[in-house]
Every structure is written in C-alpha cells, then in structure tokens.
C-alpha atoms as a PDB file:
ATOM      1  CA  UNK A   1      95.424 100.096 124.329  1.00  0.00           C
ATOM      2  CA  UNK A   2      96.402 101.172 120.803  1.00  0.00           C
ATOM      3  CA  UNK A   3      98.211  99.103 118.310  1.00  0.00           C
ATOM      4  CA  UNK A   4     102.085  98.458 118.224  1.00  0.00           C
ATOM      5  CA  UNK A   5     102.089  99.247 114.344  1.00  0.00           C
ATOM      6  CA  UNK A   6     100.325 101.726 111.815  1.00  0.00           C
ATOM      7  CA  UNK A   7     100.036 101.445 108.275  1.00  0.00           C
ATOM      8  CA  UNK A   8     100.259 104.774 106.535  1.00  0.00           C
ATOM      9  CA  UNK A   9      99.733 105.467 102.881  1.00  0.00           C
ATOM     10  CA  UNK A  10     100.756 108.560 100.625  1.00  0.00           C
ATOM     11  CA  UNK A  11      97.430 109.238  98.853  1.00  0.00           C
ATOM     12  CA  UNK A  12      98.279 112.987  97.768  1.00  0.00           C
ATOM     13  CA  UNK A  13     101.434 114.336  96.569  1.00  0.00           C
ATOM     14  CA  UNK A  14     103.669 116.710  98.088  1.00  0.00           C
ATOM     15  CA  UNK A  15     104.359 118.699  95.143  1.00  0.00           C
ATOM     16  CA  UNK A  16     102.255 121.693  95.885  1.00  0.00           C
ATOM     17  CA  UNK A  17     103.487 121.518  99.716  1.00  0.00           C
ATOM     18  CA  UNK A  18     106.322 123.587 101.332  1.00  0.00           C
ATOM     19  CA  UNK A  19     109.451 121.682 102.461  1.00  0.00           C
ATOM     20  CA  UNK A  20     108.671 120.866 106.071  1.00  0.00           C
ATOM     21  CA  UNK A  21     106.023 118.983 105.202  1.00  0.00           C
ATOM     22  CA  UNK A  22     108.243 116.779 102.605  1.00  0.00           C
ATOM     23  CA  UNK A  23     110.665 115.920 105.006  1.00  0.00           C
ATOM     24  CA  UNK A  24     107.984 114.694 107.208  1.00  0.00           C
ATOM     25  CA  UNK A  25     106.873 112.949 104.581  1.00  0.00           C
ATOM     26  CA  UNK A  26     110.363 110.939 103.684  1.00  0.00           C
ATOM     27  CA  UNK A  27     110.611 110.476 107.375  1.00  0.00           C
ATOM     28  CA  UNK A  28     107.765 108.361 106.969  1.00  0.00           C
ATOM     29  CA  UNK A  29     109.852 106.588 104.781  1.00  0.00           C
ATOM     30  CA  UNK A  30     107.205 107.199 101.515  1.00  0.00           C
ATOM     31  CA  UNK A  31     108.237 108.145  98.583  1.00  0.00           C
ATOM     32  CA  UNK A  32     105.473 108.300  95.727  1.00  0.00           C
ATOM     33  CA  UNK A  33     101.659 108.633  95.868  1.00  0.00           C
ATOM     34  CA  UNK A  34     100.429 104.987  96.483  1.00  0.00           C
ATOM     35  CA  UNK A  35     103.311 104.045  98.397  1.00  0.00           C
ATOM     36  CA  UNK A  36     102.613 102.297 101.895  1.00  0.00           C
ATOM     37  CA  UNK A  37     105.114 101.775 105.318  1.00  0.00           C
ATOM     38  CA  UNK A  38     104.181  99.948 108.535  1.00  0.00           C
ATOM     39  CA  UNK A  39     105.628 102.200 111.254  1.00  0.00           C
ATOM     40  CA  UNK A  40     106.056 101.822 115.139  1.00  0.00           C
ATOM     41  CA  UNK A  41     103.330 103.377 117.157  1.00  0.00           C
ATOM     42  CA  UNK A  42     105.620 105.631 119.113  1.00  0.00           C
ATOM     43  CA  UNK A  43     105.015 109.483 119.632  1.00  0.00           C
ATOM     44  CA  UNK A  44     107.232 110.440 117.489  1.00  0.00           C
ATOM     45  CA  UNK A  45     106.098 108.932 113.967  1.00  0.00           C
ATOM     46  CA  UNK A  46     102.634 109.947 115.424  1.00  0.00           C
ATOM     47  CA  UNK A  47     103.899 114.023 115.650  1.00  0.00           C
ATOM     48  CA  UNK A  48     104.783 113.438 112.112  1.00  0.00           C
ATOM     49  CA  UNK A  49     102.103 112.089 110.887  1.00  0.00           C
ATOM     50  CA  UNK A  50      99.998 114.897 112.700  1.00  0.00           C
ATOM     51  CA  UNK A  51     101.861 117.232 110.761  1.00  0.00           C
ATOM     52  CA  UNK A  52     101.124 116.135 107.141  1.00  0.00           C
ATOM     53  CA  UNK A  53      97.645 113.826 108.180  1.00  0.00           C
ATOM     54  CA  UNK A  54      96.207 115.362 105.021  1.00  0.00           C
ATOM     55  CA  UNK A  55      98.027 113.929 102.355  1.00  0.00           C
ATOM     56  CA  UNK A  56      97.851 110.383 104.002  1.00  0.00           C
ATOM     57  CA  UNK A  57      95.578 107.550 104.668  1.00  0.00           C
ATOM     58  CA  UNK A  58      96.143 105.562 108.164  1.00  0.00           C
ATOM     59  CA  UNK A  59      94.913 101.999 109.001  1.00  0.00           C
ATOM     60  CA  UNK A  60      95.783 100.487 112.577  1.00  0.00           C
END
C-alpha cells in the first residue's frame, strides 16, 4: 500500500517552461526552486505531478 503523503520539491525552475506546466506547478503549491510541500497521495496531485515530474524531486 503506498503512503498517505508525498513530499515534493521544486529542484528546476519553470522559467524556460510553457504555462501549463506552471500552473501545475503552483497547484503543487511551490513557488521557488528549493521550495518543498507535503501533499495528499490522491490521484489527482499524482496526475500533476506526472505532468511536470522533471522539474521535481519526490520522497514518500
């Protein structure tokens, strides 16, 4: 069974990215490069993550 919670962390910016992506990204609730939000494991923060998995860094 997975985890009720997952850490994500913004390790690239979305600068370079097109605007999709950055709204996935504040969904997440991060803002800058560093920053770090525990999340519900539900399917919907997972779809998001999916969607922008290479700018961040996820820990269970």
């Amino acid at each position: 069974m997975t985890s009720k919670t997952i850490t994500v962390k913004l390790k690239k910016s979305t600068i370079a990215h097109n605007d999709k992506q950055k709204a996935c990204v504040r969904g997440l609730g991060l803002r800058k490069t560093g920053s770090s939000k525990t999340l519900e494991n539900t399917p919907a923060v997972r779809g998001m993550i999916k969607k922008v998995i290479h700018l961040l860094e996820i820990s269970e």
